[in-house]
PDB file of N, CA and C in Angstrom:
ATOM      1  N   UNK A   1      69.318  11.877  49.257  1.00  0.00           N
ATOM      2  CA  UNK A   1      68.166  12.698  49.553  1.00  0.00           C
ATOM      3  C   UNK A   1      67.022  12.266  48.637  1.00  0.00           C
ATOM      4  N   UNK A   2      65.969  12.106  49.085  1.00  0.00           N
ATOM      5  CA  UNK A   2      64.777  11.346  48.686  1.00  0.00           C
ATOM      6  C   UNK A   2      63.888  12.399  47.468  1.00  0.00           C
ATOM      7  N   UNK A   3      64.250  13.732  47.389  1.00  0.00           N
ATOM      8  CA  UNK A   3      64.131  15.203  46.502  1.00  0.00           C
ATOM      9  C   UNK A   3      64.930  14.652  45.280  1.00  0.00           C
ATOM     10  N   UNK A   4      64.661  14.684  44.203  1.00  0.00           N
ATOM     11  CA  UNK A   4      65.459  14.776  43.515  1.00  0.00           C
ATOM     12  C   UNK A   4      65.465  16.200  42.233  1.00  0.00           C
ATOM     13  N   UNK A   5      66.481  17.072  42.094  1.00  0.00           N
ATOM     14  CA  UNK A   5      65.799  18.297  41.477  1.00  0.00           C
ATOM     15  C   UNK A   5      66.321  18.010  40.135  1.00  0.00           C
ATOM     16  N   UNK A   6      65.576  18.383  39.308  1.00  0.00           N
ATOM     17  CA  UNK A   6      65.686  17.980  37.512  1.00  0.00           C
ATOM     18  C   UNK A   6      66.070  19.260  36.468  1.00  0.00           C
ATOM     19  N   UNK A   7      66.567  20.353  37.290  1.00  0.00           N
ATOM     20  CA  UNK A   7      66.245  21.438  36.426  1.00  0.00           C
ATOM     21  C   UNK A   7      67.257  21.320  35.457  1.00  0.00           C
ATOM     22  N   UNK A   8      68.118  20.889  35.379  1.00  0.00           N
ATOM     23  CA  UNK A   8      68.854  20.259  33.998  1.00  0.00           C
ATOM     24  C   UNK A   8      68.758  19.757  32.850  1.00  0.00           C
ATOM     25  N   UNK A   9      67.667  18.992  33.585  1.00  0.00           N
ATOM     26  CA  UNK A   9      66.852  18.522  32.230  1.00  0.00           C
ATOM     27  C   UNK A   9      66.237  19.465  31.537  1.00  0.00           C
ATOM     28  N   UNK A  10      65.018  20.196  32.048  1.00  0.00           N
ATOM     29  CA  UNK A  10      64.050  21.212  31.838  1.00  0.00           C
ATOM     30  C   UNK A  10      64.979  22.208  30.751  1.00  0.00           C
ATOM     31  N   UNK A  11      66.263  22.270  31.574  1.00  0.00           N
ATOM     32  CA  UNK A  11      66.887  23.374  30.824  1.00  0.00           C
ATOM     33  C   UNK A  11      67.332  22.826  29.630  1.00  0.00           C
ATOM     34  N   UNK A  12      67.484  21.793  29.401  1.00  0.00           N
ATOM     35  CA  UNK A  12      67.994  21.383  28.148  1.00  0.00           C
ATOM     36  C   UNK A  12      67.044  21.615  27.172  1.00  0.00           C
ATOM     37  N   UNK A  13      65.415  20.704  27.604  1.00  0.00           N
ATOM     38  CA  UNK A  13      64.625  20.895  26.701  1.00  0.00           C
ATOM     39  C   UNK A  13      64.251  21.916  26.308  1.00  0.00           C
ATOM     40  N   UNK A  14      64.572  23.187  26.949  1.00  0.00           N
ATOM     41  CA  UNK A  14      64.200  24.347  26.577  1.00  0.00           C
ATOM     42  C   UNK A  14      65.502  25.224  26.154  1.00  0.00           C
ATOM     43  N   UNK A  15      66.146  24.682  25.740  1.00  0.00           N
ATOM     44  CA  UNK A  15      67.956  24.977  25.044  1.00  0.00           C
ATOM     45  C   UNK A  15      68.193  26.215  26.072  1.00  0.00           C
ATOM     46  N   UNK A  16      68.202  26.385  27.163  1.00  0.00           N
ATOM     47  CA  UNK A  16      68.251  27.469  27.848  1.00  0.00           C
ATOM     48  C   UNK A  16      69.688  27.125  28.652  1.00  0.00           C
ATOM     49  N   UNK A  17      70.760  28.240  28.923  1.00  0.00           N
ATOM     50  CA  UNK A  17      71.492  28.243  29.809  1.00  0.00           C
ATOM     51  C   UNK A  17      71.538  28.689  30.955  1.00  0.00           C
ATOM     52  N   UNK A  18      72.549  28.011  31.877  1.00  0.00           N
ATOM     53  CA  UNK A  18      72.486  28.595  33.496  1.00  0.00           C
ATOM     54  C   UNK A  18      72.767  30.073  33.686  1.00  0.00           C
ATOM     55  N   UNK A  19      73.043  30.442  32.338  1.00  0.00           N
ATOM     56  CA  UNK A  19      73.598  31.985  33.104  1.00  0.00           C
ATOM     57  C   UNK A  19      72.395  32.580  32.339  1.00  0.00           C
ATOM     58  N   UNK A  20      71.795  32.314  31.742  1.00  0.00           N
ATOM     59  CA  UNK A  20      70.234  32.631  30.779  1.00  0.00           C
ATOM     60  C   UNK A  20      69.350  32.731  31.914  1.00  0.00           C
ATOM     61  N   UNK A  21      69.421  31.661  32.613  1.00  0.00           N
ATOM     62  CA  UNK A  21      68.018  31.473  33.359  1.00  0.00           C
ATOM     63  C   UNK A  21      68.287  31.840  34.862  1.00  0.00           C
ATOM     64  N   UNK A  22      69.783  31.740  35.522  1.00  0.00           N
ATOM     65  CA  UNK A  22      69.778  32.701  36.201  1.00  0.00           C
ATOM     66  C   UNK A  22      69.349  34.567  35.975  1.00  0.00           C
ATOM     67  N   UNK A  23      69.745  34.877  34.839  1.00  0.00           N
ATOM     68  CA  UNK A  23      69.356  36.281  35.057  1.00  0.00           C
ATOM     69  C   UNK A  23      67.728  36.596  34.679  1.00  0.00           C
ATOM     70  N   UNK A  24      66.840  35.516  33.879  1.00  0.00           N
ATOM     71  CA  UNK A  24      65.220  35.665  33.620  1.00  0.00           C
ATOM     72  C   UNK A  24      64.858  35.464  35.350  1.00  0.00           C
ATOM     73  N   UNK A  25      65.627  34.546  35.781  1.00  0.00           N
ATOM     74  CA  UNK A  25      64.771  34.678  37.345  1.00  0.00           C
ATOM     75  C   UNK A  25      65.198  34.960  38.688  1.00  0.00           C
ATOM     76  N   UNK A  26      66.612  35.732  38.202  1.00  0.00           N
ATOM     77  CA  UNK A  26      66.643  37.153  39.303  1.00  0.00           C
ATOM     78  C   UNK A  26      67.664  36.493  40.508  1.00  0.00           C
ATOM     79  N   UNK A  27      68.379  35.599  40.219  1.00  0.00           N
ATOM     80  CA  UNK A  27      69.135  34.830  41.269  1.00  0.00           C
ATOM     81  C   UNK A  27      70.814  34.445  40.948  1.00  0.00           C
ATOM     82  N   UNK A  28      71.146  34.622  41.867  1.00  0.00           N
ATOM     83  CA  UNK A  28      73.004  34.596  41.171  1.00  0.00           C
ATOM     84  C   UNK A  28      72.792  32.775  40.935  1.00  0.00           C
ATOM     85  N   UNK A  29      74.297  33.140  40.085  1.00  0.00           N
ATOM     86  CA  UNK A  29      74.363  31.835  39.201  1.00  0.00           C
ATOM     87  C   UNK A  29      75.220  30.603  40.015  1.00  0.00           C
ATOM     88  N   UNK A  30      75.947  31.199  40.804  1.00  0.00           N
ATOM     89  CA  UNK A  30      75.761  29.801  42.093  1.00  0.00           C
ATOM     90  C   UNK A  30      74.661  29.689  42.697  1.00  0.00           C
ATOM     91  N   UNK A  31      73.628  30.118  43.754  1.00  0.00           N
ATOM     92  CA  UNK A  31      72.604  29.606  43.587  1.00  0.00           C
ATOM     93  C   UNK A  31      72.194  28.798  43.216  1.00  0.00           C
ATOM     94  N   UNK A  32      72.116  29.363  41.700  1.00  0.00           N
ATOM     95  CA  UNK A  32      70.886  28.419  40.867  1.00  0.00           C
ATOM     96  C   UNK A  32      71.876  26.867  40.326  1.00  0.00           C
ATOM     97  N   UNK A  33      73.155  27.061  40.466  1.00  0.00           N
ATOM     98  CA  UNK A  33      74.061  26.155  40.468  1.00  0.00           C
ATOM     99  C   UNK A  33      73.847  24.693  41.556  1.00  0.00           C
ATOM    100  N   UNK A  34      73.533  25.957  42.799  1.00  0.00           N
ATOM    101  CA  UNK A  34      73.785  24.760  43.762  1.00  0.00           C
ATOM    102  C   UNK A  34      72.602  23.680  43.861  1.00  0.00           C
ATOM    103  N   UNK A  35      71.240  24.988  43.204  1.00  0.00           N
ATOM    104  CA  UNK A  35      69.657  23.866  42.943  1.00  0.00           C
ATOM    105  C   UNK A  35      70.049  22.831  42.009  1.00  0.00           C
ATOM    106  N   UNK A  36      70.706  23.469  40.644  1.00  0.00           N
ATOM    107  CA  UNK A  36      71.205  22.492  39.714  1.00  0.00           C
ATOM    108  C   UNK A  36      71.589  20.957  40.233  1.00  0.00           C
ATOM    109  N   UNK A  37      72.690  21.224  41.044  1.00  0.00           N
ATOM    110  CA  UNK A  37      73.396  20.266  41.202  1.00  0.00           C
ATOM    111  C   UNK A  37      73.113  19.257  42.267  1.00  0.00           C
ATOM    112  N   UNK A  38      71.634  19.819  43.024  1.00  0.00           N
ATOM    113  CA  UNK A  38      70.779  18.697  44.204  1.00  0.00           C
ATOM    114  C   UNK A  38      71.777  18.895  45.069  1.00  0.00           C
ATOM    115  N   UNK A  39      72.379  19.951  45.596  1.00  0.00           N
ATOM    116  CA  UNK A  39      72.780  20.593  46.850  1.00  0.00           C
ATOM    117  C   UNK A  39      71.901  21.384  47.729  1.00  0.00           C
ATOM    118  N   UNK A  40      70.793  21.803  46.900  1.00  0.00           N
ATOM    119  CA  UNK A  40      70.109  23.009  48.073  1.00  0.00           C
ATOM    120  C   UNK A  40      69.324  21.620  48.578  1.00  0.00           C
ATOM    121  N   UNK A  41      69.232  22.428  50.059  1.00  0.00           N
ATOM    122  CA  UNK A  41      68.758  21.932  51.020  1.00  0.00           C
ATOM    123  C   UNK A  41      66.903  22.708  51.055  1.00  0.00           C
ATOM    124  N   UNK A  42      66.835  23.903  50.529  1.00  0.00           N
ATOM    125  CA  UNK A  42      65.583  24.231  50.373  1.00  0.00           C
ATOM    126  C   UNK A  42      65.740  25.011  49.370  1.00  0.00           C
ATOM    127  N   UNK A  43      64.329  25.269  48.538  1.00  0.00           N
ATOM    128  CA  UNK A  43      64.015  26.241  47.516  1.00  0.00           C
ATOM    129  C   UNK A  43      62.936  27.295  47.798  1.00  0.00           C
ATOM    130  N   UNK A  44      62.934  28.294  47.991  1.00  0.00           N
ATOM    131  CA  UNK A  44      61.893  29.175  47.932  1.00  0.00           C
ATOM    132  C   UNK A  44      60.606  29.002  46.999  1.00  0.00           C
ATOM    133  N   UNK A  45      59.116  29.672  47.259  1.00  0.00           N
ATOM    134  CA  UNK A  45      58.059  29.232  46.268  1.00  0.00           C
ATOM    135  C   UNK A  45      58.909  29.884  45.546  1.00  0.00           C
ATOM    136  N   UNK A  46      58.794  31.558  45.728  1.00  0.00           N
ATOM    137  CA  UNK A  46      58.865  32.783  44.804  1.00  0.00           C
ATOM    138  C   UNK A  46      60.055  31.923  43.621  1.00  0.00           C
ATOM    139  N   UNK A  47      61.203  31.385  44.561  1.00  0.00           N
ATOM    140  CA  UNK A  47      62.192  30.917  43.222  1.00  0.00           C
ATOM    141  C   UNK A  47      61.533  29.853  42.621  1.00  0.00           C
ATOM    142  N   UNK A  48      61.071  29.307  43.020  1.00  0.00           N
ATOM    143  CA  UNK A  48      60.341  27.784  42.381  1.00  0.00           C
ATOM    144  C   UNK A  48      59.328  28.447  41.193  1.00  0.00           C
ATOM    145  N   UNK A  49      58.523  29.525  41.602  1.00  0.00           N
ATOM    146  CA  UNK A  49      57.605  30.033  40.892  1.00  0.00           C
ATOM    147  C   UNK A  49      58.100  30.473  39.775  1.00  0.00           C
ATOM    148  N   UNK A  50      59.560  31.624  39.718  1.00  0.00           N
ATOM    149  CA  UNK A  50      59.771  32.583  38.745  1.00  0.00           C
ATOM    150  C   UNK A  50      60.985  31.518  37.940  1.00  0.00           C
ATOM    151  N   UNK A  51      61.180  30.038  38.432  1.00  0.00           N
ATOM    152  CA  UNK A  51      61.637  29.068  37.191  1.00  0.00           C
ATOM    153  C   UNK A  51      61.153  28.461  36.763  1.00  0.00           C
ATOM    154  N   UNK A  52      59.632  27.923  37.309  1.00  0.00           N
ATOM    155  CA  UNK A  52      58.334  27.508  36.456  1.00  0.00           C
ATOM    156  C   UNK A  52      58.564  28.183  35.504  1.00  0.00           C
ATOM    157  N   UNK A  53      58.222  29.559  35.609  1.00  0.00           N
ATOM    158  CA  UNK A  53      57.638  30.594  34.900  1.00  0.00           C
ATOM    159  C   UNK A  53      58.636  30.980  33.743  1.00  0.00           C
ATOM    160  N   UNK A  54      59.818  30.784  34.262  1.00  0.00           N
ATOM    161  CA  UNK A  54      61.443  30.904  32.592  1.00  0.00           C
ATOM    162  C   UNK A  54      61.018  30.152  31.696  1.00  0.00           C
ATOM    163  N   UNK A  55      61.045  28.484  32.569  1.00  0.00           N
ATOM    164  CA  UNK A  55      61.517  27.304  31.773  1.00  0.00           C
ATOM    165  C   UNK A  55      59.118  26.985  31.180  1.00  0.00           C
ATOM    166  N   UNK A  56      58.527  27.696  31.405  1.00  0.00           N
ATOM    167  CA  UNK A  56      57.664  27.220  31.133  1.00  0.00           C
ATOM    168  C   UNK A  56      57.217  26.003  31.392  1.00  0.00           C
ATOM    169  N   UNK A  57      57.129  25.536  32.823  1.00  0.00           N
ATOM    170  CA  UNK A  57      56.601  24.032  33.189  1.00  0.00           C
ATOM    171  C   UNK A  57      56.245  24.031  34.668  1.00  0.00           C
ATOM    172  N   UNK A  58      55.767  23.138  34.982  1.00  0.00           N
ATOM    173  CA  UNK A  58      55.137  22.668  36.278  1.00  0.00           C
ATOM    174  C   UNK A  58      56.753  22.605  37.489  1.00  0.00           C
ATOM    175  N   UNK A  59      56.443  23.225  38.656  1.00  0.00           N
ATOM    176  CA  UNK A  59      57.468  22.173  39.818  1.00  0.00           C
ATOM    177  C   UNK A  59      57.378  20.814  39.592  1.00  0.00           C
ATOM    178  N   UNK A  60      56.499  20.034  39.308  1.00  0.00           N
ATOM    179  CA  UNK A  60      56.671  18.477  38.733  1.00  0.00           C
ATOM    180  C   UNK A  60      57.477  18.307  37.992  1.00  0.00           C
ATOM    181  N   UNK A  61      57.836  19.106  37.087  1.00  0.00           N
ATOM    182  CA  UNK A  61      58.856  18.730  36.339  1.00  0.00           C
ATOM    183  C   UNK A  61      60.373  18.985  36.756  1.00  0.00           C
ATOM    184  N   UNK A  62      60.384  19.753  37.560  1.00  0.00           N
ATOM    185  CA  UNK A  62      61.656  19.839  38.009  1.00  0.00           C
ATOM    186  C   UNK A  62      61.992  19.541  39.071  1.00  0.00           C
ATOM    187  N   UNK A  63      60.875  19.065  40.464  1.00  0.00           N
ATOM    188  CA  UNK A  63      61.202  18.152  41.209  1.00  0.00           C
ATOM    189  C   UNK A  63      60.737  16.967  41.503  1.00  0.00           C
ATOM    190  N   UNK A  64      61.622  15.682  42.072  1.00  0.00           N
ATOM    191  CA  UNK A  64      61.173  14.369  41.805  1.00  0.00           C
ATOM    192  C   UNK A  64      61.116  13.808  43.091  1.00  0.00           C
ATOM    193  N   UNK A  65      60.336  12.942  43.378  1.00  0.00           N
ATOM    194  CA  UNK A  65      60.456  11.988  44.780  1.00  0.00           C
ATOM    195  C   UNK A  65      61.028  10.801  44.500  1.00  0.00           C
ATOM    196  N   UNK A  66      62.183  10.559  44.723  1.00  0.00           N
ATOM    197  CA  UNK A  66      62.670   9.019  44.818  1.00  0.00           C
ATOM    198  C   UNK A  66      62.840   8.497  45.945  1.00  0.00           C
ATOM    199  N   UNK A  67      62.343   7.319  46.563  1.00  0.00           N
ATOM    200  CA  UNK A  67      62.807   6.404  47.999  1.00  0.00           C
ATOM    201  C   UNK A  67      64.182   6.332  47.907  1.00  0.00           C
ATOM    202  N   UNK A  68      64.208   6.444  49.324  1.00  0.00           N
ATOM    203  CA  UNK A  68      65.737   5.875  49.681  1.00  0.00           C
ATOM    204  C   UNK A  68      66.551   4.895  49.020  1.00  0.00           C
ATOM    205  N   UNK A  69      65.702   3.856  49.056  1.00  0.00           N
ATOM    206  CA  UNK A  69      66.011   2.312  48.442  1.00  0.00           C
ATOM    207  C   UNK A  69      66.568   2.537  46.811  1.00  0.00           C
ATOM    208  N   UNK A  70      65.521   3.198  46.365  1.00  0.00           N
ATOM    209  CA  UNK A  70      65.466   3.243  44.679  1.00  0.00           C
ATOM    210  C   UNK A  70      66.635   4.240  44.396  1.00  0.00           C
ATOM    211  N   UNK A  71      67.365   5.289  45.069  1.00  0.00           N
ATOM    212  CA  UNK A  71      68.316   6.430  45.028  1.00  0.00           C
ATOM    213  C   UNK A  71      69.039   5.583  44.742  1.00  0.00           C
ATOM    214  N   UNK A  72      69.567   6.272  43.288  1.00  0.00           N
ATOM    215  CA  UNK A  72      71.328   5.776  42.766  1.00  0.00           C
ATOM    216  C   UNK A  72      72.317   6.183  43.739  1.00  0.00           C
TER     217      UNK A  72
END
């Protein structure tokens, strides 16, 4: 998938855990598991918005465009 989602990273730099930042932004922790892990197939703004808003950063930072070609 040409999406690539980074919130792993984000969460690191911000020493934050999945069960931390599931409950600051209101979403069970599979869920936010399955964004984790570049399984969701879509993200909501509102969720996109209120994990900007945890992890303090842009959707740029937590999602990426990679080509087909370039995908590990």
């Amino acid at each position: 998938m040409p999406i690539v989602v980074n919130l792993d990273v984000m969460m690191a730099k911000r020493k934050m855990s999945l069960g931390e930042l599931a409950q600051r932004v209101d979403i069970t922790l599979a869920n936010l598991s399955i964004l984790k892990n570049n399984h969701a197939k879509a993200v909501r703004f509102t969720t996109l918005e209120a994990i900007c808003k945890a992890l303090d950063c842009q959707p740029g930072d937590i999602l990426e465009y990679v080509p087909e070609e370039d995908a590990p």
